[in-house]
C-alpha atoms as a PDB file:
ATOM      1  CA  UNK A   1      63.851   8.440 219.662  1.00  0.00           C
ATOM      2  CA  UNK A   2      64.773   5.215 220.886  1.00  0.00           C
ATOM      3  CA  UNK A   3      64.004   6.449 224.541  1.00  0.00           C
ATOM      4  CA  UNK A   4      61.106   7.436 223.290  1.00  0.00           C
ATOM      5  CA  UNK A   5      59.988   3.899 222.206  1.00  0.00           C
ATOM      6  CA  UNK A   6      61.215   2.089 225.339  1.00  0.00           C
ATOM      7  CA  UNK A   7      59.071   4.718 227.542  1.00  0.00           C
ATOM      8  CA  UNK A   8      56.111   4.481 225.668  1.00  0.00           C
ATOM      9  CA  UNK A   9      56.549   0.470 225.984  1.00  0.00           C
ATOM     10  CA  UNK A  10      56.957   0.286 229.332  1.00  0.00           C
ATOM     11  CA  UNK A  11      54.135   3.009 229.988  1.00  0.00           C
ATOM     12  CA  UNK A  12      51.982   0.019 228.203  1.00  0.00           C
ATOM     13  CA  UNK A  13      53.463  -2.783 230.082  1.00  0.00           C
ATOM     14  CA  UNK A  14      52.315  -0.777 233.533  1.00  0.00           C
ATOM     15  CA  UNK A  15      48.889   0.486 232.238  1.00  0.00           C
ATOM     16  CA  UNK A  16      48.132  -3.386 231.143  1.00  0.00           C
ATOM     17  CA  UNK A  17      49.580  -4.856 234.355  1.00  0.00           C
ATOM     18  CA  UNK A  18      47.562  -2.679 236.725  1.00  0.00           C
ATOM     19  CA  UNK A  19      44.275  -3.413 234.292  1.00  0.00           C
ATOM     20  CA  UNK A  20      44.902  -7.430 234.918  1.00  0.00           C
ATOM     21  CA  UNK A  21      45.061  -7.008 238.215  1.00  0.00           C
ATOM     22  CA  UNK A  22      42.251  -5.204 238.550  1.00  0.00           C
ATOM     23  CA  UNK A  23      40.496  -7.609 237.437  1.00  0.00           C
ATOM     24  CA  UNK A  24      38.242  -9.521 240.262  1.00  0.00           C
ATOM     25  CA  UNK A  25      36.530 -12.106 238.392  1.00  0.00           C
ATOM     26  CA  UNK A  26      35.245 -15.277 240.623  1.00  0.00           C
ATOM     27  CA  UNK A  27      37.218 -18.071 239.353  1.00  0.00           C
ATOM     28  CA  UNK A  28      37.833 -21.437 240.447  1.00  0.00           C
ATOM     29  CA  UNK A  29      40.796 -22.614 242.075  1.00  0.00           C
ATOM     30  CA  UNK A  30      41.203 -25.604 241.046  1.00  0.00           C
ATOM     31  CA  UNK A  31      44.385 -27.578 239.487  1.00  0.00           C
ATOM     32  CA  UNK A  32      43.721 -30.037 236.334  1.00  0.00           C
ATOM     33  CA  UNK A  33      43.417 -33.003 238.401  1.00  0.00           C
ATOM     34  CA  UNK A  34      40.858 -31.595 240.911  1.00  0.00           C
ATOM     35  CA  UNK A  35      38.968 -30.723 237.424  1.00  0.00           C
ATOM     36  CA  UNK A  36      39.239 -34.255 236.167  1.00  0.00           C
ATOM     37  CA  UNK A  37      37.706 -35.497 239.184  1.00  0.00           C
ATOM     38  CA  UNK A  38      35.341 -32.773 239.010  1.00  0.00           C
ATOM     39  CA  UNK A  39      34.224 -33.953 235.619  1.00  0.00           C
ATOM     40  CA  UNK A  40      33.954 -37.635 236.252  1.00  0.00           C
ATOM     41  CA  UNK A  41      31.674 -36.424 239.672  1.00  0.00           C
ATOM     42  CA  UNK A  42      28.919 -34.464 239.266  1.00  0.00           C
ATOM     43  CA  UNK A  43      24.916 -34.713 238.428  1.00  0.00           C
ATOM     44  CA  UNK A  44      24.620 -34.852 234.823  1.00  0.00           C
ATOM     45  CA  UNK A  45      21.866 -32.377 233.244  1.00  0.00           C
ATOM     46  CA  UNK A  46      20.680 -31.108 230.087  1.00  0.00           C
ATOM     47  CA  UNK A  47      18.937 -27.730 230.063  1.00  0.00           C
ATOM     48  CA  UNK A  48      17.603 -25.017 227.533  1.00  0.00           C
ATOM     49  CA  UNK A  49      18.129 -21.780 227.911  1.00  0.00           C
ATOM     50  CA  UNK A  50      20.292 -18.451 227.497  1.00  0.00           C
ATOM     51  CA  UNK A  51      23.971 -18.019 228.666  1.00  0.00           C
ATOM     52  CA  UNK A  52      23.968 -14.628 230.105  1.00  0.00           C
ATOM     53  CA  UNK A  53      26.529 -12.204 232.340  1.00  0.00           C
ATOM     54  CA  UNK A  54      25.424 -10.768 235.523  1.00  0.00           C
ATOM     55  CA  UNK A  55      26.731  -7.241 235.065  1.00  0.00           C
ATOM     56  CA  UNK A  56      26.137  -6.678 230.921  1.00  0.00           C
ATOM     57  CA  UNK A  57      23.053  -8.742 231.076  1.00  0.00           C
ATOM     58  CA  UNK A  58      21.313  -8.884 234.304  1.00  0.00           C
ATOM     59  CA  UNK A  59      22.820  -5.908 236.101  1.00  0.00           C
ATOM     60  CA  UNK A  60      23.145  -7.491 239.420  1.00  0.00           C
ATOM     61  CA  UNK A  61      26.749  -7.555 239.661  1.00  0.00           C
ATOM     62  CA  UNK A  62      29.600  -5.036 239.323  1.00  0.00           C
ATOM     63  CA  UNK A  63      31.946  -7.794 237.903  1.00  0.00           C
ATOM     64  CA  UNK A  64      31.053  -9.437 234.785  1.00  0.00           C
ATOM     65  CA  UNK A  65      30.222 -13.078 235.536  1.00  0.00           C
ATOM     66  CA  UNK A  66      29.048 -15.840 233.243  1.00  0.00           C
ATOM     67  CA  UNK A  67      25.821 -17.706 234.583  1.00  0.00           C
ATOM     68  CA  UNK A  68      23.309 -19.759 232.492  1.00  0.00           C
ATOM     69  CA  UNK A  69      19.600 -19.043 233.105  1.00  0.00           C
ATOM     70  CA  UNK A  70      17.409 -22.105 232.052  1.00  0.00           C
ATOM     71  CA  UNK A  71      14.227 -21.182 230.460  1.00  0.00           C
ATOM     72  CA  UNK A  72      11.956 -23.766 232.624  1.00  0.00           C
ATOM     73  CA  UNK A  73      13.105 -21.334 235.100  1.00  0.00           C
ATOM     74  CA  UNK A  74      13.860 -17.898 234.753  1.00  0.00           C
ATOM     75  CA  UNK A  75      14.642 -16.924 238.664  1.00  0.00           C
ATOM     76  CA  UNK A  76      17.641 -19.627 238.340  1.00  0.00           C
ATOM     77  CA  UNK A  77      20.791 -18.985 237.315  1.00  0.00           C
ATOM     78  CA  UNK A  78      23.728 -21.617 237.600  1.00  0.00           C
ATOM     79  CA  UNK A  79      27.338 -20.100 237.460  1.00  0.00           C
ATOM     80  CA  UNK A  80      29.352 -21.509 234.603  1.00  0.00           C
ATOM     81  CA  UNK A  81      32.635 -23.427 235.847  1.00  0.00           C
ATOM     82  CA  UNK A  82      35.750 -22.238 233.793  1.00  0.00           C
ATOM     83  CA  UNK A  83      37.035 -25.521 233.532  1.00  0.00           C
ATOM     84  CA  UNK A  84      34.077 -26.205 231.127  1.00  0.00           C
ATOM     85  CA  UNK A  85      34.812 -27.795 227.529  1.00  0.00           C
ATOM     86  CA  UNK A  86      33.006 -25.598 225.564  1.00  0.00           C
ATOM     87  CA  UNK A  87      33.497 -21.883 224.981  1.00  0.00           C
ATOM     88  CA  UNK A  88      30.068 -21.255 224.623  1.00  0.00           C
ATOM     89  CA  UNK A  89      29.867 -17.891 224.841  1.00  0.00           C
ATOM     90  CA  UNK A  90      31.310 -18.247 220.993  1.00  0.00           C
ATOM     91  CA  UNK A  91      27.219 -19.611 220.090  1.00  0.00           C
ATOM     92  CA  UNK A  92      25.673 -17.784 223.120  1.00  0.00           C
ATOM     93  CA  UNK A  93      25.227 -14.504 220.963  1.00  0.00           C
ATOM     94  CA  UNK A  94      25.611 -12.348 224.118  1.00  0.00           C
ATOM     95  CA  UNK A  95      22.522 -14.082 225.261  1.00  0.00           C
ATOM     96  CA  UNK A  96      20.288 -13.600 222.969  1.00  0.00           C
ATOM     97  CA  UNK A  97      20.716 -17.427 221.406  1.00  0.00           C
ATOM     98  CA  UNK A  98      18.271 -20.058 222.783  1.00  0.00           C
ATOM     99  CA  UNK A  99      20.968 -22.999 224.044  1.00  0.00           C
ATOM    100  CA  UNK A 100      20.735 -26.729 224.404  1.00  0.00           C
ATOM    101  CA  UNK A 101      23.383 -27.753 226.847  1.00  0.00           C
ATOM    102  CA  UNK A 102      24.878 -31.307 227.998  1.00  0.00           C
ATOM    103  CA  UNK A 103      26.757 -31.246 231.459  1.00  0.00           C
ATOM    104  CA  UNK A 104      27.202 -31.259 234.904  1.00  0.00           C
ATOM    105  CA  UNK A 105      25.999 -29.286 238.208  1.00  0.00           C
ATOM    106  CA  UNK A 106      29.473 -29.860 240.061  1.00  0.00           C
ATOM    107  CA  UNK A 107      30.776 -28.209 243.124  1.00  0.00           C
ATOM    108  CA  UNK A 108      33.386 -25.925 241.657  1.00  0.00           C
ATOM    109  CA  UNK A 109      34.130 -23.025 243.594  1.00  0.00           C
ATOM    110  CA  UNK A 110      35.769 -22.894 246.828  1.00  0.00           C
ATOM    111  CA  UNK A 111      32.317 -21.794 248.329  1.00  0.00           C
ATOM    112  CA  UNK A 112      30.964 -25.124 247.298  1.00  0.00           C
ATOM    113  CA  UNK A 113      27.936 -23.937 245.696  1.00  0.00           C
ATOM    114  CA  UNK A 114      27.166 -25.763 242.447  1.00  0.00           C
ATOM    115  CA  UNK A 115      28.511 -24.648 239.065  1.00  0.00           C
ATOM    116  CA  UNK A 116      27.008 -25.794 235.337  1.00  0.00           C
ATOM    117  CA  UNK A 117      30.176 -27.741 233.518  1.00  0.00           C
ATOM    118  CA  UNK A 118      29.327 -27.633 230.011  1.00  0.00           C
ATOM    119  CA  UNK A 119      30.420 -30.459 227.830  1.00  0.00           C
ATOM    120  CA  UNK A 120      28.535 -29.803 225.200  1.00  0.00           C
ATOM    121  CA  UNK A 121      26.496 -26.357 223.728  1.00  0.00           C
ATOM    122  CA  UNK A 122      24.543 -26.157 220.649  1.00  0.00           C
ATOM    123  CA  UNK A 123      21.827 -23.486 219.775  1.00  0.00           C
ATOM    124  CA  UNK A 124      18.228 -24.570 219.589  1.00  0.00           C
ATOM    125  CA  UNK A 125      17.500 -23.989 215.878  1.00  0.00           C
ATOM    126  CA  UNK A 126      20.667 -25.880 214.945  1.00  0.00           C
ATOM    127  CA  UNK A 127      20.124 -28.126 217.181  1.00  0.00           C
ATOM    128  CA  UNK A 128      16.004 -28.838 215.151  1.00  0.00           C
ATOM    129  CA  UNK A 129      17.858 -29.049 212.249  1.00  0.00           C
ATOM    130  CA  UNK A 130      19.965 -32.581 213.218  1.00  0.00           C
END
């Protein structure tokens, strides 16, 4: 029996390890003093509109990506930079949630194309209410 249970555990250990590194995602490379600097550089914006994922959402990816689609302008869509402050796919609402966000269009990725830093995310009825 006890076989049993360290067979099935390492069966899981294997099956999880070969999932994670499946797992392509674009992510930035950066250590947490390239991100200070990231955060202190930058264009600083404000912007309304939906946080949305390229594959689930948009269907124009095969990975799932995080980009934020401001709704002044529906054919853009900015790439959210991990290193962001706010989770904000925790008010986001898998895009359905109209968001008010406070950040940064900063050159994140080692392409050095722009990517939204969000500081700050708050949804647009909430953010009436204040």
């Amino acid at each position: 029996m006890k076989k049993l249970v360290v067979a099935f555990a390492l069966m899981v250990g294997l099956v999880s390890l070969f999932a994670y590194a499946g797992d392509e995602k674009k992510t930035c490379h950066m250590g947490d003093k390239a991100a200070q600097k990231m955060e202190a550089d930058g264009t600083a914006v404000e912007m309304t509109g939906k946080l949305l994922c390229k594959h689930c959402n948009l269907h124009q990816s095969e990975t799932c990506e995080k980009v934020f689609q401001p709704s002044s302008d529906e054919k853009t869509l900015y790439p959210v930079c991990q290193h962001s402050k706010v989770d904000v796919e925790k008010v986001s609402e898998e895009g359905t949630a109209l968001l008010n966000i406070k950040g940064k269009l900063v050159k994140c990725a080692e392409d050095g194309k722009d990517e939204l830093w969000i500081a700050e995310a708050t949804k647009v009825a909430e953010a009436a209410k204040k």
